[in-house]
Protein backbone atom coordinates (compact mmCIF):
# COMPACT_ATOMS: atom_id res chain seq x y z
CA UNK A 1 25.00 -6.60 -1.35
CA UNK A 2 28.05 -4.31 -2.47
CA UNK A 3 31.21 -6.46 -2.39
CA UNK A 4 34.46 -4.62 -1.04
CA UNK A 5 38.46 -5.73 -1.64
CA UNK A 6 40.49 -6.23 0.82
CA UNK A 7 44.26 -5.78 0.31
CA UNK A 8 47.57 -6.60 2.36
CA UNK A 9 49.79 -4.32 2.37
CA UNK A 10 51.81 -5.29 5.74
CA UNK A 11 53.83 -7.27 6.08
CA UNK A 12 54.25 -10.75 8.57
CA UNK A 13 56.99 -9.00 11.21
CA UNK A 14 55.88 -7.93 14.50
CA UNK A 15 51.78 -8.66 13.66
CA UNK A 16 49.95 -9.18 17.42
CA UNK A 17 48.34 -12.56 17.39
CA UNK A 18 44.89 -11.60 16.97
CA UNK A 19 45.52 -9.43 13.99
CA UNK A 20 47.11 -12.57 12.53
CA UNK A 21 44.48 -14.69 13.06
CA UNK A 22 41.77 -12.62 11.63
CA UNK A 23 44.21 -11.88 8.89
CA UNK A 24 44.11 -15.88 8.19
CA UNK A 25 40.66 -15.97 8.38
CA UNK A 26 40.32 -13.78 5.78
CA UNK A 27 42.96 -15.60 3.63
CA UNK A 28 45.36 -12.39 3.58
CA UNK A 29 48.64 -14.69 4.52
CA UNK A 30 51.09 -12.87 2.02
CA UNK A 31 51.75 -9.25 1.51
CA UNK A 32 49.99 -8.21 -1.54
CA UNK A 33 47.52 -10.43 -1.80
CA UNK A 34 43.83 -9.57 -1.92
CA UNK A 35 40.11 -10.76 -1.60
CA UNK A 36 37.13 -9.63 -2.15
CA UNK A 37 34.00 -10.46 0.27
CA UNK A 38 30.33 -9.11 0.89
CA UNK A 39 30.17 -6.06 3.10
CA UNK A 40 28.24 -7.23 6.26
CA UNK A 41 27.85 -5.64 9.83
CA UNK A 42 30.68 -8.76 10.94
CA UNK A 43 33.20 -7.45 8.82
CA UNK A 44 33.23 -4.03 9.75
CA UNK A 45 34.74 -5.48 13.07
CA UNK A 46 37.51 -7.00 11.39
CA UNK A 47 38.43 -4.28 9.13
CA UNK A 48 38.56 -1.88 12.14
CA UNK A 49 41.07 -4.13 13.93
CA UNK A 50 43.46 -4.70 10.62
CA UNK A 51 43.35 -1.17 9.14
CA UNK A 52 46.75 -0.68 10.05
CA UNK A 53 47.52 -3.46 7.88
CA UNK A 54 45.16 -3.34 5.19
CA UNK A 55 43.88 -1.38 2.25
CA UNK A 56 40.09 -1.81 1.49
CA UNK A 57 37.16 -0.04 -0.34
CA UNK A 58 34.33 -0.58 -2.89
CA UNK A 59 35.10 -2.97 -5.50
CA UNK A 60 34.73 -1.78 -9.61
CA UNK A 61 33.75 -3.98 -12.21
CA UNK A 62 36.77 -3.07 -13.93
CA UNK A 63 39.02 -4.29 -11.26
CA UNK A 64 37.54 -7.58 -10.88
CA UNK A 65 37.96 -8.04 -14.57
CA UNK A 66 41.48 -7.31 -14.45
CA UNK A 67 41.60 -9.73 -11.59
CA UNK A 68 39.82 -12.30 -13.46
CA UNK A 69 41.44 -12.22 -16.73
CA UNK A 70 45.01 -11.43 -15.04
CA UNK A 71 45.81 -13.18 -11.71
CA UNK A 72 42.76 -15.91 -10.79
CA UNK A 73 44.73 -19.32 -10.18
CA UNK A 74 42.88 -22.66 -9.84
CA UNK A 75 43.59 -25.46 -7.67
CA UNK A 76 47.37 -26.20 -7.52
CA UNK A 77 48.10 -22.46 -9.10
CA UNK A 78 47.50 -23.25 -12.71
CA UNK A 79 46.29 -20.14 -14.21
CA UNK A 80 43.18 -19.62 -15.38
CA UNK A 81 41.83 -19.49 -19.14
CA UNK A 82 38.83 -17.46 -19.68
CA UNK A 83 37.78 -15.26 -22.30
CA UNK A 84 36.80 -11.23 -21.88
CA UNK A 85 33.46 -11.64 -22.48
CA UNK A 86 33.16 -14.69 -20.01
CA UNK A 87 34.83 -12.34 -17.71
CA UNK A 88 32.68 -9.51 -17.75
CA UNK A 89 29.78 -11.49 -17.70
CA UNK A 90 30.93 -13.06 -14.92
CA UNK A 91 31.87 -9.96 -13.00
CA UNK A 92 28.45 -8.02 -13.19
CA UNK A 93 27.01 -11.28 -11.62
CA UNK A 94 29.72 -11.22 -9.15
CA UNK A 95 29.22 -7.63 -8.64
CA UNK A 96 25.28 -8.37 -8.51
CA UNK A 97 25.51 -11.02 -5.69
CA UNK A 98 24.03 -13.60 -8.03
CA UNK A 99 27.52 -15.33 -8.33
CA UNK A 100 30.53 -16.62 -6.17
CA UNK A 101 34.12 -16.93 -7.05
CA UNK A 102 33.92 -20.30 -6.16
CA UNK A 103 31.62 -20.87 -9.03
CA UNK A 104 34.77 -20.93 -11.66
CA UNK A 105 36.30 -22.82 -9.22
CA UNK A 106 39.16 -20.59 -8.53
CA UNK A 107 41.03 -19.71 -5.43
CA UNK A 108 39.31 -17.16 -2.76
CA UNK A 109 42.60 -14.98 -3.05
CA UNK A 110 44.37 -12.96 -5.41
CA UNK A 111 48.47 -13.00 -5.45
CA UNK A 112 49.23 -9.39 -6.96
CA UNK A 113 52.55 -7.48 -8.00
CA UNK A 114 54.08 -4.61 -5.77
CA UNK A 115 52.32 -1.41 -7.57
CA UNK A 116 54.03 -0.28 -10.82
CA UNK A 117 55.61 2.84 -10.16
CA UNK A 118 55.93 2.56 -6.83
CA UNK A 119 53.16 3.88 -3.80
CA UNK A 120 52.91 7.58 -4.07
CA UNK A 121 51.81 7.94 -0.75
CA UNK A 122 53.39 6.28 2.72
CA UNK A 123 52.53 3.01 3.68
CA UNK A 124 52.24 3.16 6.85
CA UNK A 125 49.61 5.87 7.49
CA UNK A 126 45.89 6.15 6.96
CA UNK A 127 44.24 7.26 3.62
CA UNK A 128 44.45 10.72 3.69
CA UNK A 129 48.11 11.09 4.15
CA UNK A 130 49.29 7.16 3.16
CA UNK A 131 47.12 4.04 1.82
CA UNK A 132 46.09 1.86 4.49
CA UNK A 133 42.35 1.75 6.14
CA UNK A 134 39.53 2.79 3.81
CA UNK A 135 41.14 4.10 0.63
CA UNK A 136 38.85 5.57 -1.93
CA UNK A 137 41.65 5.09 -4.81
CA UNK A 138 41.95 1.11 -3.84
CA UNK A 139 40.77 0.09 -7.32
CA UNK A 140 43.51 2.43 -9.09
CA UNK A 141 45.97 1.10 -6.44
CA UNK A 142 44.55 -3.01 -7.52
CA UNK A 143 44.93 -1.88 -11.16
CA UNK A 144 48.67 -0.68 -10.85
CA UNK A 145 49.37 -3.90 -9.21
CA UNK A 146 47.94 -6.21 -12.28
C-alpha cells in the first residue's frame, strides 16, 4: 500500500470546526507539522475537505530518512538516536507496508522547520500556482524543511 505525507501548512485562525476536527484526527495540530499514513479510499475524503490547508503527495524513501534520522521524537520529545543504516532499513520496510512507525516507538507526527529559503510559490493557492492540495514537489518541499 503506497504511503502518502501529509503536511500543515495553515495555520489555527479562522479553521471551520469540521476541518479542525479532522485536522486532529489526523494529528496535524501545529503548522508545519507532518504525518505520513497509508493511502486508502477513507482518506481521500479527508484530504478533499483539508486541501486548502494541507500539502500532501507520495512519500520518497529519501524523505522518510531525513525524517527519521532528523526530526522523529520519542515519548516526552527526547530525540531519537538511530543510525543511517538502521534508518534506511527501516524506511524500505516502512515504505513496503511491512513496518509501522510505532514500531521504534516514536511519535505519529513530525514537528518540521518553516522551508529554508522561503516558499517559492503562494501559500494559499493550489499546486499549480501555490503549494497546498496535491503537490507533486511535497518531498523537495519536506526536505527544505529538515
Amino acid at each position: 500500500m503506497a504511503k502518502i505525507i501529509i503536511l500543515r501548512v495553515g495555520g489555527k485562525v479562522n479553521v471551520p470546526p469540521d476541518v479542525r476536527n479532522t485536522l486532529d484526527k489526523l494529528r496535524l495540530r501545529k503548522k508545519f507539522a507532518c504525518v505520513i499514513v497509508d493511502d486508502t479510499p477513507a482518506l481521500a475524503g479527508k484530504l478533499k475537505k483539508i486541501q486548502n490547508y494541507v500539502s500532501y503527495g507520495a512519500l520518497a524513501e529519501e524523505t522518510l530518512i531525513g525524517l527519521l534520522i532528523k526530526r522523529a521524537r520519542l515519548p516526552g520529545n527526547k530525540p531519537l538516536k538511530i543510525e543511517e543504516k538502521t534508518a534506511n532499513n527501516f524506511a524500505k520496510e516502512i515504505i513496503q507496508g511491512k513496518k509501522k512507525l510505532e514500531d521504534l516507538g516514536i511519535k505519529k507526527f513530525f514537528s518540521l522547520h518553516p522551508p529554508r529559503g522561503g516558499f517559492k510559490k503562494d501559500t494559499r493557492k493550489l499546486f499549480p500556482v501555490g503549494i497546498l492540495g496535491k503537490n507533486e514537489k511535497i518531498n523537495e518541499l519536506i526536505m527544505k524543511m529538515l
